[in-house]
C-alpha atoms as a PDB file:
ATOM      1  CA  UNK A   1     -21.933   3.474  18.318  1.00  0.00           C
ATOM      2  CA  UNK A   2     -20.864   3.048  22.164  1.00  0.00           C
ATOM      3  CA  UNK A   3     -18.017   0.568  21.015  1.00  0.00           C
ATOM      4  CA  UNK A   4     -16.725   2.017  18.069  1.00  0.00           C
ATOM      5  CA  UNK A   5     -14.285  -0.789  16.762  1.00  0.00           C
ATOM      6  CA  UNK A   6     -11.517   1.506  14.462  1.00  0.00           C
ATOM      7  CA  UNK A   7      -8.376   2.907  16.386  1.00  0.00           C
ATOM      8  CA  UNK A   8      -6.688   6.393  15.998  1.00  0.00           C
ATOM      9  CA  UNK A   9      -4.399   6.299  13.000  1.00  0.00           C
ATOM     10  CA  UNK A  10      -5.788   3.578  11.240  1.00  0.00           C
ATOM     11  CA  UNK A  11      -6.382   3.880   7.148  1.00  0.00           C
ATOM     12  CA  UNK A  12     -10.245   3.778   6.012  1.00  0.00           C
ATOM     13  CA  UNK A  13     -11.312   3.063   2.789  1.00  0.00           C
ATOM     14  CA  UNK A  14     -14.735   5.828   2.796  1.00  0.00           C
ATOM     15  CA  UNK A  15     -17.746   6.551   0.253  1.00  0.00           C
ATOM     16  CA  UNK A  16     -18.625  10.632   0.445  1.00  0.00           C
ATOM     17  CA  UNK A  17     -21.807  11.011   1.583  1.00  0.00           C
ATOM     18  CA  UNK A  18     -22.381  14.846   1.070  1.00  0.00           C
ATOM     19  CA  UNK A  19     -20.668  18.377   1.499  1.00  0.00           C
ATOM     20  CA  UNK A  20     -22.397  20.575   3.529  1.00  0.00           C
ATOM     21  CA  UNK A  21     -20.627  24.309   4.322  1.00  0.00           C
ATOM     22  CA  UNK A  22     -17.234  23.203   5.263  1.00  0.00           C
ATOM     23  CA  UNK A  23     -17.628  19.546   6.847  1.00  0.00           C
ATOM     24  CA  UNK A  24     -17.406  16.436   4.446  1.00  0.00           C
ATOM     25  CA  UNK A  25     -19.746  13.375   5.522  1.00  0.00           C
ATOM     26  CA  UNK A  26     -18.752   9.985   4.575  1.00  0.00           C
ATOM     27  CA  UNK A  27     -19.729   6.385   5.106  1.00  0.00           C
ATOM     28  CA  UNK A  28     -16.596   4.274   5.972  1.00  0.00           C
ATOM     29  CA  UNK A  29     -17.007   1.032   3.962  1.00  0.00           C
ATOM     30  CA  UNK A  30     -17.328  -2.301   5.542  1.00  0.00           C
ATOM     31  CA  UNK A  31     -18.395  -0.800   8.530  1.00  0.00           C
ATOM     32  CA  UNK A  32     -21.789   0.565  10.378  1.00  0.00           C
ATOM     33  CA  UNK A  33     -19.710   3.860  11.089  1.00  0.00           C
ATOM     34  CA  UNK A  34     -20.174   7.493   9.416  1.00  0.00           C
ATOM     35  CA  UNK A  35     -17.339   9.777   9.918  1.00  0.00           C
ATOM     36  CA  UNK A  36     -16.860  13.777   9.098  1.00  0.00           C
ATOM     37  CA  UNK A  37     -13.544  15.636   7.412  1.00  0.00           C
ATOM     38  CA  UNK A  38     -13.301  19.336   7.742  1.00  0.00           C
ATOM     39  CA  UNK A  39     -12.116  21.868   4.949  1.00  0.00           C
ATOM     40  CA  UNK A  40      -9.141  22.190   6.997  1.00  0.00           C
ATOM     41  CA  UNK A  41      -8.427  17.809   7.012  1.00  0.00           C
ATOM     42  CA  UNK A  42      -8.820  17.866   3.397  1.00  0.00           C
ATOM     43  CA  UNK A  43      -5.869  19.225   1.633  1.00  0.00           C
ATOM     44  CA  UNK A  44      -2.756  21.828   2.443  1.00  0.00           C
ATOM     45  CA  UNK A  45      -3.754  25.146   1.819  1.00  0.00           C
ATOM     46  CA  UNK A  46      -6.520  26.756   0.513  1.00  0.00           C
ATOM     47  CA  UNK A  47      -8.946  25.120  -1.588  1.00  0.00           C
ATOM     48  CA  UNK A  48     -10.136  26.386  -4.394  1.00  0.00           C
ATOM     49  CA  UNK A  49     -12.481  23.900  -5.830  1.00  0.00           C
ATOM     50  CA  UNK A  50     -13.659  21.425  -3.474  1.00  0.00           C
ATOM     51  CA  UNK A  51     -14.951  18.935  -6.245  1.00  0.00           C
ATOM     52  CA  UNK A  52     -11.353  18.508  -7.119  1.00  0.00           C
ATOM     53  CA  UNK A  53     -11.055  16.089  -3.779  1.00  0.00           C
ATOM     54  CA  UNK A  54     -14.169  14.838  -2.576  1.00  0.00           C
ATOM     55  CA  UNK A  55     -17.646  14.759  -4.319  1.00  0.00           C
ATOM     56  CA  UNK A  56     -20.768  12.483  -3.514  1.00  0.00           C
ATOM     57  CA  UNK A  57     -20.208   8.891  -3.891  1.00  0.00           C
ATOM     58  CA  UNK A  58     -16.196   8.874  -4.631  1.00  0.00           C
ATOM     59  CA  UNK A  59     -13.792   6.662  -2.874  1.00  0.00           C
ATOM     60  CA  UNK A  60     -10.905   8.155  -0.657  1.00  0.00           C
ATOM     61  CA  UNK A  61      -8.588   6.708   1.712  1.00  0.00           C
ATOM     62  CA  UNK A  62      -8.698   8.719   5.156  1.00  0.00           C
ATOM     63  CA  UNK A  63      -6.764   8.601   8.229  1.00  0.00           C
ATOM     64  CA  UNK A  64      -8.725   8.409  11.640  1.00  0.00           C
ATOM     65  CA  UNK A  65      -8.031  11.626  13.655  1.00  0.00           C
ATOM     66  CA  UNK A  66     -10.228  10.893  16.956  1.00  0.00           C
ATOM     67  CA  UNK A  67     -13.512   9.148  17.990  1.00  0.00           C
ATOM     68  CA  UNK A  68     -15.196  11.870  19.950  1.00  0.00           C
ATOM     69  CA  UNK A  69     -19.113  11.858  21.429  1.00  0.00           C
ATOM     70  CA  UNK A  70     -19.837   8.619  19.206  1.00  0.00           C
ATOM     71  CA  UNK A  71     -18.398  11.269  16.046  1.00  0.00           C
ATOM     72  CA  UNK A  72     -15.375   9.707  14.069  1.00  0.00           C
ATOM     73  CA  UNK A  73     -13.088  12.709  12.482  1.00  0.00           C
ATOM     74  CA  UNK A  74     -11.220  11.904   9.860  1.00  0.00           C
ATOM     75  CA  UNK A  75      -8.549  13.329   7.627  1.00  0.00           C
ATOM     76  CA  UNK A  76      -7.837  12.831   3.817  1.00  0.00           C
ATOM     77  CA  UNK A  77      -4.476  15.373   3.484  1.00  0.00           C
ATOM     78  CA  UNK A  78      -2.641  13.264   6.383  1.00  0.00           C
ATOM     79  CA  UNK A  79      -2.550  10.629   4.129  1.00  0.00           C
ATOM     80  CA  UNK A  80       0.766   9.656   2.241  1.00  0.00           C
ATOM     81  CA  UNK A  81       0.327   8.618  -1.005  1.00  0.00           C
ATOM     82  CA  UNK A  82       1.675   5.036  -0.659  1.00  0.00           C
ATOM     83  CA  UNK A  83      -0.660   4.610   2.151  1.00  0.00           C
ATOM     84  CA  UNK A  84      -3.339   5.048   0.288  1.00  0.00           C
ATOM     85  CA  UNK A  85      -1.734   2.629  -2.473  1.00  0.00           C
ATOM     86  CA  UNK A  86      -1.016  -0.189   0.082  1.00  0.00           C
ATOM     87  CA  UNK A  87      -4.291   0.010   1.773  1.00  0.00           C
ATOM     88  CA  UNK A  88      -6.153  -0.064  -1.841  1.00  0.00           C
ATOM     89  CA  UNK A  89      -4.113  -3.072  -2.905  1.00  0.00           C
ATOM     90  CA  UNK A  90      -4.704  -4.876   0.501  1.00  0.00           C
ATOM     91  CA  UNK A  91      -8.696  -4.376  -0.103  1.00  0.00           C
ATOM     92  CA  UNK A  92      -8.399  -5.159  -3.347  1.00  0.00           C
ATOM     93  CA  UNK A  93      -6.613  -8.655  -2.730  1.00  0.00           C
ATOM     94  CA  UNK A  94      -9.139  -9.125  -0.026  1.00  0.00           C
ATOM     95  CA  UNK A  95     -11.894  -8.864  -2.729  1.00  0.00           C
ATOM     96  CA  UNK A  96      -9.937 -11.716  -4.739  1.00  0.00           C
ATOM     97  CA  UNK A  97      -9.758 -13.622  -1.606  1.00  0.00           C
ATOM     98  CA  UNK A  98     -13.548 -13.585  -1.107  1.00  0.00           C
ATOM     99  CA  UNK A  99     -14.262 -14.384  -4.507  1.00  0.00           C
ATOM    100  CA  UNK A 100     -12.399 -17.249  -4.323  1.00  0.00           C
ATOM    101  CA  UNK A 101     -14.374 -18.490  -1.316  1.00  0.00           C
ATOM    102  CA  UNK A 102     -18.109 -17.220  -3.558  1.00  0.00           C
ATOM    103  CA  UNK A 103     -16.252 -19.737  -6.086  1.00  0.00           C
ATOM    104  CA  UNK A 104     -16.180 -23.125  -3.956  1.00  0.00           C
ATOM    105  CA  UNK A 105     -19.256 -22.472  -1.765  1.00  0.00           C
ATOM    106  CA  UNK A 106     -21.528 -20.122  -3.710  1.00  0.00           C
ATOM    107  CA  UNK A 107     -22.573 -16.753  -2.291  1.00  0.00           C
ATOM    108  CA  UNK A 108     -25.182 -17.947   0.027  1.00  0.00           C
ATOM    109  CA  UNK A 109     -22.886 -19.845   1.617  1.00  0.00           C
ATOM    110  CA  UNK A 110     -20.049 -17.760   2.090  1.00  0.00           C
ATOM    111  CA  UNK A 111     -21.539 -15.140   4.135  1.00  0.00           C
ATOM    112  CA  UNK A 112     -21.812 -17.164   7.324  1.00  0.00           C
ATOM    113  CA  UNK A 113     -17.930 -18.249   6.599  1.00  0.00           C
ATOM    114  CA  UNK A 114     -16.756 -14.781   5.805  1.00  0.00           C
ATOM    115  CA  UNK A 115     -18.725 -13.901   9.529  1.00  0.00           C
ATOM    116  CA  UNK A 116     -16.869 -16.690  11.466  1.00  0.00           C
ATOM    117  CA  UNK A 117     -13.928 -16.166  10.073  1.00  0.00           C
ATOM    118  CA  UNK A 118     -13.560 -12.291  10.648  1.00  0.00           C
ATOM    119  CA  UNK A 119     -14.274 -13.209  14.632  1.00  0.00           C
ATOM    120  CA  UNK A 120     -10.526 -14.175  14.165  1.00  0.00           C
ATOM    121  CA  UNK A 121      -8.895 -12.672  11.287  1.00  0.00           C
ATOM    122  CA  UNK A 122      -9.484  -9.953   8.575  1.00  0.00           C
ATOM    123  CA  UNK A 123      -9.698 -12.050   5.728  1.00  0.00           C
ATOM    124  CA  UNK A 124      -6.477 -10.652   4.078  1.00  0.00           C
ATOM    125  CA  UNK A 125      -4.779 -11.608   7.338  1.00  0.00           C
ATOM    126  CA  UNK A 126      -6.602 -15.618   6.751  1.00  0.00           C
ATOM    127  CA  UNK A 127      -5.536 -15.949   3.523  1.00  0.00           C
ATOM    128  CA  UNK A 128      -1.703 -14.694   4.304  1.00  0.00           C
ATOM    129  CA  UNK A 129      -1.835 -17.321   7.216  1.00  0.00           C
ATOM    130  CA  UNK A 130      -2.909 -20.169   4.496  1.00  0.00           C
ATOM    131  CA  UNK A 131       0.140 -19.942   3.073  1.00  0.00           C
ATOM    132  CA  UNK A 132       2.609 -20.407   6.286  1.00  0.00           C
ATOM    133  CA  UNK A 133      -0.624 -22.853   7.515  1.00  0.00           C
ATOM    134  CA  UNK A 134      -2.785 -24.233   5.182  1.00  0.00           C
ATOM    135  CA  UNK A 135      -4.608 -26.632   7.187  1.00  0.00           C
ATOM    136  CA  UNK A 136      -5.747 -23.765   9.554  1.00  0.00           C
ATOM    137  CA  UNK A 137      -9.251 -23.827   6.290  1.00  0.00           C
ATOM    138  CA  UNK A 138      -9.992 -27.251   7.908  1.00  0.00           C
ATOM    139  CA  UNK A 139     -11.743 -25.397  10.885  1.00  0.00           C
ATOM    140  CA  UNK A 140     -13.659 -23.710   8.447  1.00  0.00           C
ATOM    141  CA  UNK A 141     -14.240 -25.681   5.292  1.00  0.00           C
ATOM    142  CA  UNK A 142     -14.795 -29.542   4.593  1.00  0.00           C
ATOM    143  CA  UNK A 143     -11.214 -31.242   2.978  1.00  0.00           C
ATOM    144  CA  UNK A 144     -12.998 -31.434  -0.191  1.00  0.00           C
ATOM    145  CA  UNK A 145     -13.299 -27.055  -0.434  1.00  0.00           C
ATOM    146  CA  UNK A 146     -10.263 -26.822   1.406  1.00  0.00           C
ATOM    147  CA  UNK A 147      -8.449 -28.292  -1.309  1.00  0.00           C
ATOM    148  CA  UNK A 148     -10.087 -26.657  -4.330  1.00  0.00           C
ATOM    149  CA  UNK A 149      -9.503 -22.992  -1.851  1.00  0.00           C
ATOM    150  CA  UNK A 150      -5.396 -24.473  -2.025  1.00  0.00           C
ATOM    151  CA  UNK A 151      -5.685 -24.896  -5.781  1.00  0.00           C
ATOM    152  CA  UNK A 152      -7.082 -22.068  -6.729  1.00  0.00           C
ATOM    153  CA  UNK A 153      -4.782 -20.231  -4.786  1.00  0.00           C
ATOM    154  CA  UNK A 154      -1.843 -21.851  -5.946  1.00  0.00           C
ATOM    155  CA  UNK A 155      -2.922 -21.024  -9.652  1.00  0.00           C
ATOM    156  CA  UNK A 156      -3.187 -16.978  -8.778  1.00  0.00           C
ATOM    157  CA  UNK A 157       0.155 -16.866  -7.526  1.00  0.00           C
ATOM    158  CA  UNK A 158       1.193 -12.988  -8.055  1.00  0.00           C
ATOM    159  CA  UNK A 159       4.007 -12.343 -10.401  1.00  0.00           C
ATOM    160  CA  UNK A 160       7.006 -10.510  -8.666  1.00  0.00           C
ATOM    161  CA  UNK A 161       6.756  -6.555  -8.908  1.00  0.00           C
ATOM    162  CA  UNK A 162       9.384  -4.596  -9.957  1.00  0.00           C
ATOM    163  CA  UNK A 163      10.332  -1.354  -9.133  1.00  0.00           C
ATOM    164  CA  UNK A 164      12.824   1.018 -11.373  1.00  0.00           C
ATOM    165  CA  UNK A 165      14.503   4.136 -10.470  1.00  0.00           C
ATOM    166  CA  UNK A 166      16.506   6.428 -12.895  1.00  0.00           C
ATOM    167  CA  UNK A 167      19.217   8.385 -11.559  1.00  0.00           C
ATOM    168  CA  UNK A 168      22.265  10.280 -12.603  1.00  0.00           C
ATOM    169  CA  UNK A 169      25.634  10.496 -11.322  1.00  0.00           C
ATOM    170  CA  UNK A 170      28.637  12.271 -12.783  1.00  0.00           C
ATOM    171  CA  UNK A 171      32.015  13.287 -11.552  1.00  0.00           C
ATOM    172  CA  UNK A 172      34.832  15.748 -12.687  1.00  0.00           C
ATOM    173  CA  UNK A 173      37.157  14.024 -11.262  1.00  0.00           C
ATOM    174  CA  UNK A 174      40.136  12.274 -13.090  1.00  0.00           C
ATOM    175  CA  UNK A 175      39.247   9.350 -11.260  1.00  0.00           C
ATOM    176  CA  UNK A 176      35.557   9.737 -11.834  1.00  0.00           C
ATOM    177  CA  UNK A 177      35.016   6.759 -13.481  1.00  0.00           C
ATOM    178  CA  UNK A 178      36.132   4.492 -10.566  1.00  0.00           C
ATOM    179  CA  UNK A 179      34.740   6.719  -7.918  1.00  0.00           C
ATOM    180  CA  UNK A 180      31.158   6.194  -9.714  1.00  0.00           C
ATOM    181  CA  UNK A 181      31.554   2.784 -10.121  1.00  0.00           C
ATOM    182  CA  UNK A 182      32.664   1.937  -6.066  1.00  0.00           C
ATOM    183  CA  UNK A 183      29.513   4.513  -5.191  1.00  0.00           C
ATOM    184  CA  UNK A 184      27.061   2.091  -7.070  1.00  0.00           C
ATOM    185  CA  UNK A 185      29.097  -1.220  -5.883  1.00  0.00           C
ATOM    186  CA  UNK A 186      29.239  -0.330  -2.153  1.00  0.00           C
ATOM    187  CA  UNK A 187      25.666   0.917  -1.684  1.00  0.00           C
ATOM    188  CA  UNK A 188      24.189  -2.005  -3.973  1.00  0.00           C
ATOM    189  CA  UNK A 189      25.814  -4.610  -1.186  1.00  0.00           C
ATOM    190  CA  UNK A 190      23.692  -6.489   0.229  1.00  0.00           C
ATOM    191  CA  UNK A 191      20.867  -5.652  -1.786  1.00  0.00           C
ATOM    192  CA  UNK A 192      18.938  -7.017  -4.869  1.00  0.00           C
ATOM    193  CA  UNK A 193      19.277  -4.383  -6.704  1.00  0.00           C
ATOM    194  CA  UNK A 194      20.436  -4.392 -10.484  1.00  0.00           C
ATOM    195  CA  UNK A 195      22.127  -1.092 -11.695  1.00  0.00           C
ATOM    196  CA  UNK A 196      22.516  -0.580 -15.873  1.00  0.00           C
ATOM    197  CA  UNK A 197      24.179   2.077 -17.456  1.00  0.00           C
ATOM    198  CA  UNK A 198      21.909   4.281 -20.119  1.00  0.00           C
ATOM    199  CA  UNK A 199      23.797   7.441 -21.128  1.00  0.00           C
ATOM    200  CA  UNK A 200      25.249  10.666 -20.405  1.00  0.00           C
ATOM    201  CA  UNK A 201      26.122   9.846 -17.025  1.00  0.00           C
ATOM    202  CA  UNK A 202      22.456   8.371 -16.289  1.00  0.00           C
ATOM    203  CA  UNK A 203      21.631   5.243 -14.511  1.00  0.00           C
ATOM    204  CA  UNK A 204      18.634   2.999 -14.143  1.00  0.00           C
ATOM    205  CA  UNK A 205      18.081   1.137 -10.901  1.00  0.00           C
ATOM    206  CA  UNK A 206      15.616  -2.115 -10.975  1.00  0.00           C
ATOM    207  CA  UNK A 207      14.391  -4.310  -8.172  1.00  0.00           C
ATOM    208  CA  UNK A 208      12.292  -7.388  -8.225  1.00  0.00           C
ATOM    209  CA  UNK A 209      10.460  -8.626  -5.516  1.00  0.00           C
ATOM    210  CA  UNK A 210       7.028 -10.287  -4.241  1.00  0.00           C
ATOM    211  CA  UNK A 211       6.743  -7.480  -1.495  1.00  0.00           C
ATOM    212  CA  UNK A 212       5.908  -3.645  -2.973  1.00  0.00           C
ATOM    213  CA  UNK A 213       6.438  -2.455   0.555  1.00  0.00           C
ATOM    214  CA  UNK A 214       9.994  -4.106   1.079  1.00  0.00           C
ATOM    215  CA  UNK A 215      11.449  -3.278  -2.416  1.00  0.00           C
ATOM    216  CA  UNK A 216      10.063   0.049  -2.063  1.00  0.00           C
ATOM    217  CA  UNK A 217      12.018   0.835   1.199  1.00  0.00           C
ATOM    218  CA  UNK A 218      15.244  -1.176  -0.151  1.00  0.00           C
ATOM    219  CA  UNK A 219      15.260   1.055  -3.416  1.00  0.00           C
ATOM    220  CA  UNK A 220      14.561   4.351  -1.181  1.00  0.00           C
ATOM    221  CA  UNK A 221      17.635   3.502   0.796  1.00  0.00           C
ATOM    222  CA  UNK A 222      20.006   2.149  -1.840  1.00  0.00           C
ATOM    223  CA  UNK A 223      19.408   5.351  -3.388  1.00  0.00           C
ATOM    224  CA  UNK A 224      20.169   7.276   0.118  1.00  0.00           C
ATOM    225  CA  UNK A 225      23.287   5.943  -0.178  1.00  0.00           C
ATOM    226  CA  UNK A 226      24.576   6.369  -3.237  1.00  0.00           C
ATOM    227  CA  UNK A 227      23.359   9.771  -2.237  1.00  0.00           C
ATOM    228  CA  UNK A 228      25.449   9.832   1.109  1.00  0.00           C
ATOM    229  CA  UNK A 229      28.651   8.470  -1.374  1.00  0.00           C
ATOM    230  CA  UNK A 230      28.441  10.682  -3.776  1.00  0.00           C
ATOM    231  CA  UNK A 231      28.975  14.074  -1.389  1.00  0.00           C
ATOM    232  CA  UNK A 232      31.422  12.023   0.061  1.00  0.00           C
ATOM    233  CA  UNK A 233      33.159  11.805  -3.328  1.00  0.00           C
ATOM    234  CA  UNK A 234      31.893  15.387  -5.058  1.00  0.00           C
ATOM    235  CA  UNK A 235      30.075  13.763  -7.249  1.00  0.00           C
ATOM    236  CA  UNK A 236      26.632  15.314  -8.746  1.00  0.00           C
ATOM    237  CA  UNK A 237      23.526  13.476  -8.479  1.00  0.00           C
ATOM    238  CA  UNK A 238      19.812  13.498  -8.614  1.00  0.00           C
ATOM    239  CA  UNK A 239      16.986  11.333  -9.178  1.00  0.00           C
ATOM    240  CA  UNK A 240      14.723  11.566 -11.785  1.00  0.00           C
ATOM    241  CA  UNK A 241      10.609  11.661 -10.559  1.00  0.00           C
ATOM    242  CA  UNK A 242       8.693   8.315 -11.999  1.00  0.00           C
END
């Protein structure tokens, strides 16, 4: 393992291999490479039942901590939770996208294509670039499975995600009314956001968008400011956990 190609940081989807005293051993999938996660790189705190977070065979996301001595260390509490979301949907789509190259060619053929194309892309970066680029498949496939690869594509197109977000905001004030109604106007500017009224001074907030990432960050900060507003104005709020 003298050129160990995984960087500091970077998210691993791993199978656990076995627990033995306090050190967790794990294959990281797709990859030649074993990798360790001590007690302490597990979870916050002291843990009480081991089984509850890793166990032979089970999936986990980790984060790599260091490549030392040809030994990768790795960490499964230093990941966020929609880390390990993102990462799982980005392997997942990247299953989808191989599948639909098994489809046209058949498996025996697709392993030498999945091989040259991974000497320039990861294939969930390939298929991303297929849709600014499509004719970037002619260097790999005939026209003829290039254009089945297009249709079949086209056909899967993902149905925009949505993301809601209740909230409540209430005010005192004689003016309350207003005051809620500029908060939710002024930090909804700009945005896509939709805001509906549901009762009792509660709120829903939705978002549609192709992106999870983007809408997520664009809901998190709407919210931040209606937040920010609301002090600003003595009004009460608070968000309500999904």
């Amino acid at each position: 393992m003298a050129n160990i190609d995984l960087e500091e940081r970077q998210l691993v989807l791993c199978t656990v291999r076995d627990v033995v005293g306090t050190t967790v051993f794990v294959k990281i999938d797709n990859t030649p490479y074993e990798g360790t996660i001590t007690f302490s790189e597990i979870a916050p705190g002291r843990i009480r039942n081991i089984r509850e977070y890793v166990m032979p065979n089970k999936k986990i996301v980790c984060q790599v901590l260091s490549i030392k001595e040809n030994t990768i260390h790795l960490s499964l509490r230093r990941v966020k939770q929609n880390e390990r979301k993102e990462l799982l949907e980005k392997l997942d789509k990247e299953n989808s996208y191989k599948a639909i190259i098994k489809t046209v060619l058949g498996k025996e053929k697709s392993e030498p294509i999945f091989n040259k194309i991974t000497e320039d892309f990861t294939i969930f970066d390939f298929f991303t670039e297929i849709k600014i680029n499509p004719k970037i498949l002619e260097k790999y496939f005939s026209k003829e499975e290039s254009e089945k690869i297009i249709k079949i594509i086209e056909s899967k197109k993902e149905k925009p995600k949505e993301i809601k977000q209740i909230f409540k905001l209430s005010s005192k004030s004689s003016e309350g009314i207003n005051n809620i109604k500029q908060i939710i106007q002024d930090s909804c500017k700009g945005s896509t956001c939709s805001v509906s009224y549901l009762a009792a001074g509660k709120y829903s907030m939705a978002i549609i968008g192709e992106d999870f990432k983007k809408i997520n960050n664009e809901i998190h900060q709407t919210m931040s400011k209606i937040e920010t507003d609301a002090k600003k104005q003595h009004c009460d709020f608070s968000v309500e956990k999904n």
